[in-house]
Protein backbone atom coordinates (compact mmCIF):
# COMPACT_ATOMS: atom_id res chain seq x y z
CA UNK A 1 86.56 148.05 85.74
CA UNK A 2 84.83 151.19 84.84
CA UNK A 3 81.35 150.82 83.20
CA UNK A 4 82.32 153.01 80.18
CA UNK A 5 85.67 150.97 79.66
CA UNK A 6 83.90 147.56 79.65
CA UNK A 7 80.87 148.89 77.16
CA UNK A 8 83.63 149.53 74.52
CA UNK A 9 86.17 147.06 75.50
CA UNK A 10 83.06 144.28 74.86
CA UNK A 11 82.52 146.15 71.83
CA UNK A 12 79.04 147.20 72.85
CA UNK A 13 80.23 150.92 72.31
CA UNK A 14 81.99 151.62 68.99
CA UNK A 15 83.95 154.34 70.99
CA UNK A 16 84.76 155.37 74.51
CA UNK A 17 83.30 158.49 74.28
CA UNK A 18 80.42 157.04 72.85
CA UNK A 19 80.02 154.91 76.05
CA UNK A 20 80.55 157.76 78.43
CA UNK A 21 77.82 159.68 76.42
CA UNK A 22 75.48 156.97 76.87
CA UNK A 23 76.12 156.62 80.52
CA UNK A 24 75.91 159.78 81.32
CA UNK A 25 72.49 160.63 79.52
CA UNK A 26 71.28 158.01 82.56
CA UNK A 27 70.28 155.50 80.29
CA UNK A 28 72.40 152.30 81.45
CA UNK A 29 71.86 150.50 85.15
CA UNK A 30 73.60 148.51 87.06
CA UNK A 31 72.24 145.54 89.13
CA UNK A 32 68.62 147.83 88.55
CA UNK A 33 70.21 150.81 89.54
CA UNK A 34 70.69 153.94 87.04
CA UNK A 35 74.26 154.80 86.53
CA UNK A 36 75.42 158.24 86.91
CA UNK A 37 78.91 158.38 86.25
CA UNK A 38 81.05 156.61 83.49
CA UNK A 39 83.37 155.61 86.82
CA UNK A 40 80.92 153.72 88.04
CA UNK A 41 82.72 150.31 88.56
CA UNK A 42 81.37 146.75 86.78
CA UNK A 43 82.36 143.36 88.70
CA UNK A 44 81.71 139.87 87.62
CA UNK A 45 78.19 139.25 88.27
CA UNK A 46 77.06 142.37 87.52
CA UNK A 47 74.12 143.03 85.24
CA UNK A 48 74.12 145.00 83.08
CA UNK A 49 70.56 147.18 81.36
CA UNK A 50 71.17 149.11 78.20
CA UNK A 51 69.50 150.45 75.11
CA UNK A 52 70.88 149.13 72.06
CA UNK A 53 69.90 150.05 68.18
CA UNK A 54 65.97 150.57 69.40
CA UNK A 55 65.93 147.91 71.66
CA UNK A 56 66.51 147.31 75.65
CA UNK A 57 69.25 144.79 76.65
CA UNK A 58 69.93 142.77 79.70
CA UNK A 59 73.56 141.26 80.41
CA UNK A 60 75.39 139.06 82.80
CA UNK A 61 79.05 140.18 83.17
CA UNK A 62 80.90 136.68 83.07
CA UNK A 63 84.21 138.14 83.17
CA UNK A 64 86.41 141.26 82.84
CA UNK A 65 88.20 141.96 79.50
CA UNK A 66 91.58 143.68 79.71
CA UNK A 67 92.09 144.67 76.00
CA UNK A 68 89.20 145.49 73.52
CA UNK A 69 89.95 142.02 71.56
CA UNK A 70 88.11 140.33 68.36
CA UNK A 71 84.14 139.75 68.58
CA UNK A 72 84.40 136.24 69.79
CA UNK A 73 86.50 137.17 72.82
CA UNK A 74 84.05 139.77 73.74
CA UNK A 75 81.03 137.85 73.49
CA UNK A 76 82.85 135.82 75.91
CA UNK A 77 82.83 138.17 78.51
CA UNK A 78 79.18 138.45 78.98
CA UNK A 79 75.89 136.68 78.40
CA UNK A 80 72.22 137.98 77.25
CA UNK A 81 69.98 137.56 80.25
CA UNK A 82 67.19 139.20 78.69
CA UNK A 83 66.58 138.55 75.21
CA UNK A 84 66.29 142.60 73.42
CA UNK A 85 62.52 144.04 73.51
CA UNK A 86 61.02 147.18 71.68
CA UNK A 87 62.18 150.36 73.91
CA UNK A 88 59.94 152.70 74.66
């Protein structure tokens, strides 16, 4: 699944768009690798590093949504690794 899909489908991105704008600005990674393309694809396993409302999060992908469903469903999908810190 693309990495741009699965940030809004988990409802970590209130839009697509907004995903693909956050993605491309270089600010996500991928199993500690910086994403450069909103193609880039997301398997289970896969963490996930983001900045969220001021703060850096880590994420284990536990599975693969295929609909962008209710919160509960998406919080299913993934677990915090990495409890959020100040970014700098």
């Amino acid at each position: 699944m693309r990495i741009d899909r699965f940030l809004f489908f988990v409802r970590l991105a209130r839009s697509r768009t907004l995903a693909q704008a956050i993605v491309a600005e270089g600010r996500v990674r991928l199993d500690g690798k910086r994403v450069a393309k909103p193609s880039e694809e997301v398997r289970v396993g896969s963490a996930i590093t983001f900045p969220a409302r001021g703060e850096i999060r880590v994420l284990k992908v536990l599975a693969l949504p295929h609909r962008r469903g209710p919160p509960t469903e998406a919080r299913a999908c993934y677990e915090v690794i990495d409890e959020a810190r100040p970014a700098t």
